[in-house]
N, C-alpha and C. Protein backbone atom coordinates (compact mmCIF):
# COMPACT_ATOMS: atom_id res chain seq x y z
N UNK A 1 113.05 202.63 -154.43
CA UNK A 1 112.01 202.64 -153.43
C UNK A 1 112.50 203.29 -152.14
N UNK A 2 114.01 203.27 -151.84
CA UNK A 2 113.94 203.62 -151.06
C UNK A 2 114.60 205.29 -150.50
N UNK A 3 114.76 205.54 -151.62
CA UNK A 3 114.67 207.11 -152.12
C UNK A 3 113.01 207.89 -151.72
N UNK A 4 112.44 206.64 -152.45
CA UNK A 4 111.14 207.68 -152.08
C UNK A 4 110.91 207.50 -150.37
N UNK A 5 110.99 206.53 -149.88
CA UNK A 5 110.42 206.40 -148.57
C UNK A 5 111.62 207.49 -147.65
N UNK A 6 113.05 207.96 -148.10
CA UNK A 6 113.58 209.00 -147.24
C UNK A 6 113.03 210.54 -147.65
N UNK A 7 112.14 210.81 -149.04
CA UNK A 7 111.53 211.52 -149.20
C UNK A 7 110.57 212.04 -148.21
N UNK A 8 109.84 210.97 -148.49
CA UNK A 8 108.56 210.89 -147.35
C UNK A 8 109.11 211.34 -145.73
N UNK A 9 109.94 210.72 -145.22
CA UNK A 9 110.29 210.67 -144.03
C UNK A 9 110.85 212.00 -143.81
N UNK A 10 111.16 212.57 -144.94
CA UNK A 10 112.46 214.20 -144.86
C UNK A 10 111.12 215.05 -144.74
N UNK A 11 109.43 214.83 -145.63
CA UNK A 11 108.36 215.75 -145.84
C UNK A 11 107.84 215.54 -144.34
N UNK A 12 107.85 214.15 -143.37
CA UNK A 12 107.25 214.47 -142.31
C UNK A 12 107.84 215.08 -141.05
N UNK A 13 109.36 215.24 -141.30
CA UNK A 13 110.30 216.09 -140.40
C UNK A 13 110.27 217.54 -140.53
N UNK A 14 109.96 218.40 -142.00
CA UNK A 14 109.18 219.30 -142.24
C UNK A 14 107.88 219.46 -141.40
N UNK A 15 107.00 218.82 -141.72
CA UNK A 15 105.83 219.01 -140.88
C UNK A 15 106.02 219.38 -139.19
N UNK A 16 106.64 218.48 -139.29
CA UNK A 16 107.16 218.78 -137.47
C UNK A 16 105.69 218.60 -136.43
N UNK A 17 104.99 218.87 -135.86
CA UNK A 17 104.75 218.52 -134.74
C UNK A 17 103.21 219.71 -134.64
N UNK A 18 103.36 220.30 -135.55
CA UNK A 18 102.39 221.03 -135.93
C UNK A 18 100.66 220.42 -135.43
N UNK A 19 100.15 220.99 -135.06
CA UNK A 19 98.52 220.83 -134.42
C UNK A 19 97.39 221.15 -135.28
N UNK A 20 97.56 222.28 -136.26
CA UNK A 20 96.58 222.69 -137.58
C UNK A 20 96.11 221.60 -138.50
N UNK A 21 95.19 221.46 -138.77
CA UNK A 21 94.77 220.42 -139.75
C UNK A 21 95.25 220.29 -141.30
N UNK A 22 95.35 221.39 -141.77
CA UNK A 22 96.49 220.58 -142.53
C UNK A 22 98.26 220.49 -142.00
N UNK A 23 99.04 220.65 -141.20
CA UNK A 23 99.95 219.64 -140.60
C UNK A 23 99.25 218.42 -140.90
N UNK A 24 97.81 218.05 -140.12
CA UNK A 24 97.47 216.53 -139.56
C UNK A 24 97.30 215.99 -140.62
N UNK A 25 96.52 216.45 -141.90
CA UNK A 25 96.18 215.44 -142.59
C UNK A 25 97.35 215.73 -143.29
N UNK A 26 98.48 215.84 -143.31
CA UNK A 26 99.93 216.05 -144.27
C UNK A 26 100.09 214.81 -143.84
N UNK A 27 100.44 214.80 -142.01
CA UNK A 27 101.23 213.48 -141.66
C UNK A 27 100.39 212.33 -141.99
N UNK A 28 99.06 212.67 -142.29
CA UNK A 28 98.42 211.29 -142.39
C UNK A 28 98.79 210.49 -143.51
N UNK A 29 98.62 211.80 -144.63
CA UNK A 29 99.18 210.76 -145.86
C UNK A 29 99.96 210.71 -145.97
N UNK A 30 101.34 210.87 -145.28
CA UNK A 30 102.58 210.37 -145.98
C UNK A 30 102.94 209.68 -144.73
N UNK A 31 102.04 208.89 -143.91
CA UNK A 31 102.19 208.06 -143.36
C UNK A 31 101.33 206.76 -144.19
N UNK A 32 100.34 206.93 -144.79
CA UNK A 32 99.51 206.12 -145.39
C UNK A 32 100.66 205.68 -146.91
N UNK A 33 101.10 207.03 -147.22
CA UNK A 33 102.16 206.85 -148.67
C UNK A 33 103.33 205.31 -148.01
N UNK A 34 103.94 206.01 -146.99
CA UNK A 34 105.02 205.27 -146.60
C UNK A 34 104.60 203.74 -146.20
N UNK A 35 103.10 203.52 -145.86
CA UNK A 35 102.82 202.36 -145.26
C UNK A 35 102.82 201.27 -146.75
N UNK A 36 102.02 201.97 -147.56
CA UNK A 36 101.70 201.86 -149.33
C UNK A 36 103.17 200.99 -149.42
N UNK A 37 104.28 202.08 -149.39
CA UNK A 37 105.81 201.37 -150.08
C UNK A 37 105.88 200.19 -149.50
N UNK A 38 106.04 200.42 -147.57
CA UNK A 38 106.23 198.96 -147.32
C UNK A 38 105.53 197.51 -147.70
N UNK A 39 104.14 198.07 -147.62
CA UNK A 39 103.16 197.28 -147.94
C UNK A 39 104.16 195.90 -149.71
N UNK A 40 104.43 197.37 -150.70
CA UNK A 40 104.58 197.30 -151.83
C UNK A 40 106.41 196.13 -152.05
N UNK A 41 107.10 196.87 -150.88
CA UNK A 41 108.38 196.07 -150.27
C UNK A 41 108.15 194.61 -150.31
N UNK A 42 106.71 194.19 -149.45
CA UNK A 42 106.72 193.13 -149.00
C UNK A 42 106.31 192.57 -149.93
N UNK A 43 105.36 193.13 -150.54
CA UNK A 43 104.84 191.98 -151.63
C UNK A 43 106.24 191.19 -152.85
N UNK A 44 107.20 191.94 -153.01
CA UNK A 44 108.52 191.87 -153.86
C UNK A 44 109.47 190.96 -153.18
N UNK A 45 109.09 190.10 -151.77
CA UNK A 45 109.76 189.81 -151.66
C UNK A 45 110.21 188.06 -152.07
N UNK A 46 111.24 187.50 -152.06
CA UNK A 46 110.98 185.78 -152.59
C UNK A 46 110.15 185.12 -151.53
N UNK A 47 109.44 183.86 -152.00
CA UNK A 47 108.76 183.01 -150.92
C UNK A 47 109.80 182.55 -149.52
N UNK A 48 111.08 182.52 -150.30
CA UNK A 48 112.11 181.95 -149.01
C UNK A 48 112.25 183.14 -147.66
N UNK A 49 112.49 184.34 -148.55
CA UNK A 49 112.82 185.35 -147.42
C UNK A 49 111.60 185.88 -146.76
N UNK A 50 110.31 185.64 -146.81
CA UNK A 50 108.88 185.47 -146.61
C UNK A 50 108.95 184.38 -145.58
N UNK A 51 109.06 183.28 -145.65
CA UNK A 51 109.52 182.21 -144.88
C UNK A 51 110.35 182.25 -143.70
N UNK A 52 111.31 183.67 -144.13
CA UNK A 52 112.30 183.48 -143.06
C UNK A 52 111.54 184.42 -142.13
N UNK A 53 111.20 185.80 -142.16
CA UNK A 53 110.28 186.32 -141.18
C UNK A 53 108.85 185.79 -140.59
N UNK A 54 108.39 184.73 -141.35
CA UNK A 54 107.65 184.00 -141.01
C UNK A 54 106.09 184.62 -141.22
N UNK A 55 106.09 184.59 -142.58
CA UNK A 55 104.79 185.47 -143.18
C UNK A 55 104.72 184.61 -144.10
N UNK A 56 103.39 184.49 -144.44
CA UNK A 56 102.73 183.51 -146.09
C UNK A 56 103.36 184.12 -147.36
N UNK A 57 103.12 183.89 -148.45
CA UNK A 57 103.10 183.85 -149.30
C UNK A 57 101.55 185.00 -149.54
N UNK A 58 100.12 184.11 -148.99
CA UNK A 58 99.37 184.58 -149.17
C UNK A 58 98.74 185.84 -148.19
N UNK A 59 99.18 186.07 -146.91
CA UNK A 59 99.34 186.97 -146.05
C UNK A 59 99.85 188.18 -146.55
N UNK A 60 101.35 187.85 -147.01
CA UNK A 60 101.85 189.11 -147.90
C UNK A 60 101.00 190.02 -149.15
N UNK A 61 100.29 188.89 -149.75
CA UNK A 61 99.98 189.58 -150.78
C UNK A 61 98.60 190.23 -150.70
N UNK A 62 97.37 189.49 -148.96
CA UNK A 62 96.47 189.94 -148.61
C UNK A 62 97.07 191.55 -147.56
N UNK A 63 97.94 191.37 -147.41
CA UNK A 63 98.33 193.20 -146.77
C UNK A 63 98.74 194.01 -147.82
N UNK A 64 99.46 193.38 -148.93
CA UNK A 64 99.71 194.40 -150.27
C UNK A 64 98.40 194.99 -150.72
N UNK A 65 97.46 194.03 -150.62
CA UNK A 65 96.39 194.66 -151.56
C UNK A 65 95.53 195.73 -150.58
N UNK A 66 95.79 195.76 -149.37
CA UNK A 66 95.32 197.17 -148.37
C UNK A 66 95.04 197.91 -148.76
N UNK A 67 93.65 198.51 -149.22
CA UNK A 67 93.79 199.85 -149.44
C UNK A 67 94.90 201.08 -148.90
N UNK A 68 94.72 202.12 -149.48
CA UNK A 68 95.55 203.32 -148.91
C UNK A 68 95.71 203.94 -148.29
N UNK A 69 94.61 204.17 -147.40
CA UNK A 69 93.87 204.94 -146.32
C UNK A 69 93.81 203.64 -144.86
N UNK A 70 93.80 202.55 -145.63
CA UNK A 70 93.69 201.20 -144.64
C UNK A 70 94.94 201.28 -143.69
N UNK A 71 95.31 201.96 -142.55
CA UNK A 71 96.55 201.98 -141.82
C UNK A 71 95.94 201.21 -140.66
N UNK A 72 96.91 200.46 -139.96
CA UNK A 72 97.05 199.85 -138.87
C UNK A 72 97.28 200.62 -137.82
N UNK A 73 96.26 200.43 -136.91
CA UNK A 73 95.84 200.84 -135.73
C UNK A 73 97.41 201.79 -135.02
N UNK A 74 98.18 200.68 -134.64
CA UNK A 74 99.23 200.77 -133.80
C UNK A 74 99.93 202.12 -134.57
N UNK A 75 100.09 202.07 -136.05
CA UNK A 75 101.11 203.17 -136.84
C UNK A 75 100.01 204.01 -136.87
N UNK A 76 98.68 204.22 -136.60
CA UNK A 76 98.14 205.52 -136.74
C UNK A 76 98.33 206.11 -135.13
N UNK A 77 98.38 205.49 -134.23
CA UNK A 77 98.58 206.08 -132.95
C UNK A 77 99.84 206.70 -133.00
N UNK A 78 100.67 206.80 -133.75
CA UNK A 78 102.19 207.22 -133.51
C UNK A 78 102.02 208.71 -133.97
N UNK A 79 100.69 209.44 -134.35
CA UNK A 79 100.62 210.50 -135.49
C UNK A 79 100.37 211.49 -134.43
N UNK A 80 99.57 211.37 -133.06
CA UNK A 80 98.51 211.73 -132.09
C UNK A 80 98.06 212.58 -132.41
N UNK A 81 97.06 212.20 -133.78
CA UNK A 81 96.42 213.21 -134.45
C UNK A 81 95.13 213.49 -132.77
């Protein structure tokens, strides 16, 4: 997993900073891809170490099931599409 997520991260350092629309919608989805893994991270993790960051059981598995396109506010502002 985490091969792919330095993938991702190496395709949006490529992109670079670019203003054209496809740059934008590049960074979008492999910001939406990368959110997907973490999303996918968390759900894998044990109830204890869930516990220790202080997240449910059922929290975890209601952000796993996020759609793909479903990004959080704060990580789409980082794109300034």
């Amino acid at each position: 997993m985490s091969q792919y997520i330095a993938v991702l991260d190496q395709s949006a350092r490529f992109i670079g900073e670019r203003h054209n629309l496809p740059a934008r919608l590049a960074r979008y989805v492999i910001l939406a891809l990368r959110v997907q893994a973490e999303r996918r991270q968390l759900a894998m993790l044990s109830d204890a170490q869930l516990e220790d960051i202080g997240v449910s059981r059922a929290d975890a598995d209601r952000e796993a099931g996020r759609p793909l396109l479903d990004i959080p506010a704060h990580r789409r502002s980082m794109l300034n599409l």
